[in-house]
C-alpha atoms as a PDB file:
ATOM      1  CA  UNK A   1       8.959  34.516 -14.475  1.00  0.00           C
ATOM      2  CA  UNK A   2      11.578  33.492 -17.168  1.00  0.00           C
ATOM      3  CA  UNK A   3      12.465  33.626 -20.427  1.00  0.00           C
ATOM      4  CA  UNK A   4      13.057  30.018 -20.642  1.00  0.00           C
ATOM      5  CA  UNK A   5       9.909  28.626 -21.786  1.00  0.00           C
ATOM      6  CA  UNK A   6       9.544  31.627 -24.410  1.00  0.00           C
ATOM      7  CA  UNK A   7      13.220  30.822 -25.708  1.00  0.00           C
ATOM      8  CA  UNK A   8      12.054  26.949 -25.679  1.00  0.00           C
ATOM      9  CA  UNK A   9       9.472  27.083 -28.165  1.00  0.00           C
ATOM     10  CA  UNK A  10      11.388  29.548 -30.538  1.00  0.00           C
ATOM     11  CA  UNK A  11      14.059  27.158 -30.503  1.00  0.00           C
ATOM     12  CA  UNK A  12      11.882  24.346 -31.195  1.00  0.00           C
ATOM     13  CA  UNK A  13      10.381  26.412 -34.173  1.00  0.00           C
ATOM     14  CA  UNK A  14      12.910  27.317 -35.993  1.00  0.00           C
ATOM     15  CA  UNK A  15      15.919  25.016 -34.717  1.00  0.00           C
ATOM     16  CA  UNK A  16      18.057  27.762 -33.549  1.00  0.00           C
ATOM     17  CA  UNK A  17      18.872  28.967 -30.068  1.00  0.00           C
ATOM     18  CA  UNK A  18      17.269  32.624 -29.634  1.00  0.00           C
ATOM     19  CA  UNK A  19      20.179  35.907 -29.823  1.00  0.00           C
ATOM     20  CA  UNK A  20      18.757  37.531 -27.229  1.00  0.00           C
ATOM     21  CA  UNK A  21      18.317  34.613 -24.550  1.00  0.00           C
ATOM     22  CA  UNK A  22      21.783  34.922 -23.213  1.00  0.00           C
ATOM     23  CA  UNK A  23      21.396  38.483 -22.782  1.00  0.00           C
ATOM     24  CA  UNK A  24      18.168  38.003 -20.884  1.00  0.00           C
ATOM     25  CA  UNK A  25      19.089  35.781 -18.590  1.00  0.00           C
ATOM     26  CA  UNK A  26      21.911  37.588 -17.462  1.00  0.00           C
ATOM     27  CA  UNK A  27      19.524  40.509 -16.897  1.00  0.00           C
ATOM     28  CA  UNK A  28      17.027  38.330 -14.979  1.00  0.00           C
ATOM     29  CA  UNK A  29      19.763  37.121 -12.664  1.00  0.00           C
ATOM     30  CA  UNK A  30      21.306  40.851 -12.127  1.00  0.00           C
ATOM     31  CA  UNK A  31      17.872  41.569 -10.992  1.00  0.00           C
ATOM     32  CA  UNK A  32      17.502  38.923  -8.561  1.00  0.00           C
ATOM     33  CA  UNK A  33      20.331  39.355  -7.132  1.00  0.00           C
ATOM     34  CA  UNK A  34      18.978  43.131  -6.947  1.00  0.00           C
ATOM     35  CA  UNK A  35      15.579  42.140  -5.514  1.00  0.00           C
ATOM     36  CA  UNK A  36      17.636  39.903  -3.249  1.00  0.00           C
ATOM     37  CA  UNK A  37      20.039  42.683  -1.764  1.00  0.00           C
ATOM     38  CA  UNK A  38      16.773  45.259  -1.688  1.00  0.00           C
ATOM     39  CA  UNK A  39      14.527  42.241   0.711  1.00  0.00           C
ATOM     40  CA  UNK A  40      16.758  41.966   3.541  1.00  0.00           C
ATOM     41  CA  UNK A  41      17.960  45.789   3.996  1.00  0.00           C
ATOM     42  CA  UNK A  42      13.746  45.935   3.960  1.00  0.00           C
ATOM     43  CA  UNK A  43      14.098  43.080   6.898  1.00  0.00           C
ATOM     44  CA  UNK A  44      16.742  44.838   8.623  1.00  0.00           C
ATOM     45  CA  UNK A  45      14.924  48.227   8.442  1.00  0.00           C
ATOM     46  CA  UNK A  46      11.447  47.013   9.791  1.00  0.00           C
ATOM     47  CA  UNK A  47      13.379  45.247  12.532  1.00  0.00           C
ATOM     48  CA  UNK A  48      14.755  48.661  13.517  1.00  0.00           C
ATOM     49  CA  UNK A  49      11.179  50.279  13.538  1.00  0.00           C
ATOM     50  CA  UNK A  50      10.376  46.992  15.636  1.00  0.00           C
ATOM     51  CA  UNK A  51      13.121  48.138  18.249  1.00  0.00           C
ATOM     52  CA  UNK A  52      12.537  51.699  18.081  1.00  0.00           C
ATOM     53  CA  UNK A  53       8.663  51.509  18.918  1.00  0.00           C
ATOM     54  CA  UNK A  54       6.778  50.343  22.795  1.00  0.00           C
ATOM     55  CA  UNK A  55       3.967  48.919  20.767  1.00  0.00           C
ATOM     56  CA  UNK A  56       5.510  45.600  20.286  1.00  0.00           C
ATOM     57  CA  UNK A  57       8.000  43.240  22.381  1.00  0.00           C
ATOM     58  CA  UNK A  58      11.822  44.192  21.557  1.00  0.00           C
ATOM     59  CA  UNK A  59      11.983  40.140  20.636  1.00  0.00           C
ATOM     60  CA  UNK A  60       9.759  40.701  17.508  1.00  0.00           C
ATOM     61  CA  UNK A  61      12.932  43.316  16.296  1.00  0.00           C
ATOM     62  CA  UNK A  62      15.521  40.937  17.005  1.00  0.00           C
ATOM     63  CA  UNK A  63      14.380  38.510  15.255  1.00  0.00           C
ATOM     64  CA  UNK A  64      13.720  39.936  12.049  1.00  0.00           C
ATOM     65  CA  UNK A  65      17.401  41.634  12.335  1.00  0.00           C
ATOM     66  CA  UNK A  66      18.415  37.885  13.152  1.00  0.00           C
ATOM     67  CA  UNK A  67      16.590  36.415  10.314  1.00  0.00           C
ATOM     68  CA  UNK A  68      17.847  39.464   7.918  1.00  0.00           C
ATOM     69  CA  UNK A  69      21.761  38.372   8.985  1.00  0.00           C
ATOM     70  CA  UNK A  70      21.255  34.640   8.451  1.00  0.00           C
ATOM     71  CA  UNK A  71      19.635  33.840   5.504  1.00  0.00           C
ATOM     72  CA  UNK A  72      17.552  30.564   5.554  1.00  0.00           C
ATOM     73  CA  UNK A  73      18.508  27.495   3.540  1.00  0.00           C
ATOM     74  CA  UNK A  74      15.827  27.244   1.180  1.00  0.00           C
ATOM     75  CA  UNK A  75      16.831  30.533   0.523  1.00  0.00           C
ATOM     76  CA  UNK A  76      20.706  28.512  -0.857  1.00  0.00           C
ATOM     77  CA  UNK A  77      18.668  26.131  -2.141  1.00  0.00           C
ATOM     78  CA  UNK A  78      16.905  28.292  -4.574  1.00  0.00           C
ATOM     79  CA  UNK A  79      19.771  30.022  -5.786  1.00  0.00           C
ATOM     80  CA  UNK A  80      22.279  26.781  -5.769  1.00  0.00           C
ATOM     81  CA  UNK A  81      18.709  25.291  -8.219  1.00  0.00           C
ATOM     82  CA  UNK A  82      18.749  28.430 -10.598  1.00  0.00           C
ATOM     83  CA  UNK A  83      22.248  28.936 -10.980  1.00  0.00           C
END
């Protein structure tokens, strides 16, 4: 979701870039970064319920705590792409 296509057609409208786009987008990107942040301590704290139970192998654990340290590279990709 983005605000992009909305500011778009306004500024095809009426010729002038939107007031509030810059504002916007600087709000969307805060919040990704949030969302970002708030995904991998959720990674890191499943993989600890992984390790703390019998029910599943103690390699299921370490890999989502490996996978929550290293983050993948279409993970780069998609921020190098919306920055």
């Amino acid at each position: 979701m983005s605000i992009d296509p909305w500011a778009a057609q306004e500024l095809a409208r009426t010729g002038v870039m939107p007031d509030y786009y810059v504002p916007l987008t600087l709000w969307t990107q805060a919040l990704f970064v949030i969302y970002t942040l708030l995904a991998y301590c959720a990674l890191v704290a499943y993989g600890g319920a992984m390790l703390s139970t019998r029910v599943l192998p103690m390699v299921m654990g370490i890999l989502l705590l490996r996978r929550a340290q290293v983050p993948s590279t279409q993970d780069g990709l998609q921020r190098s792409a919306s920055a």
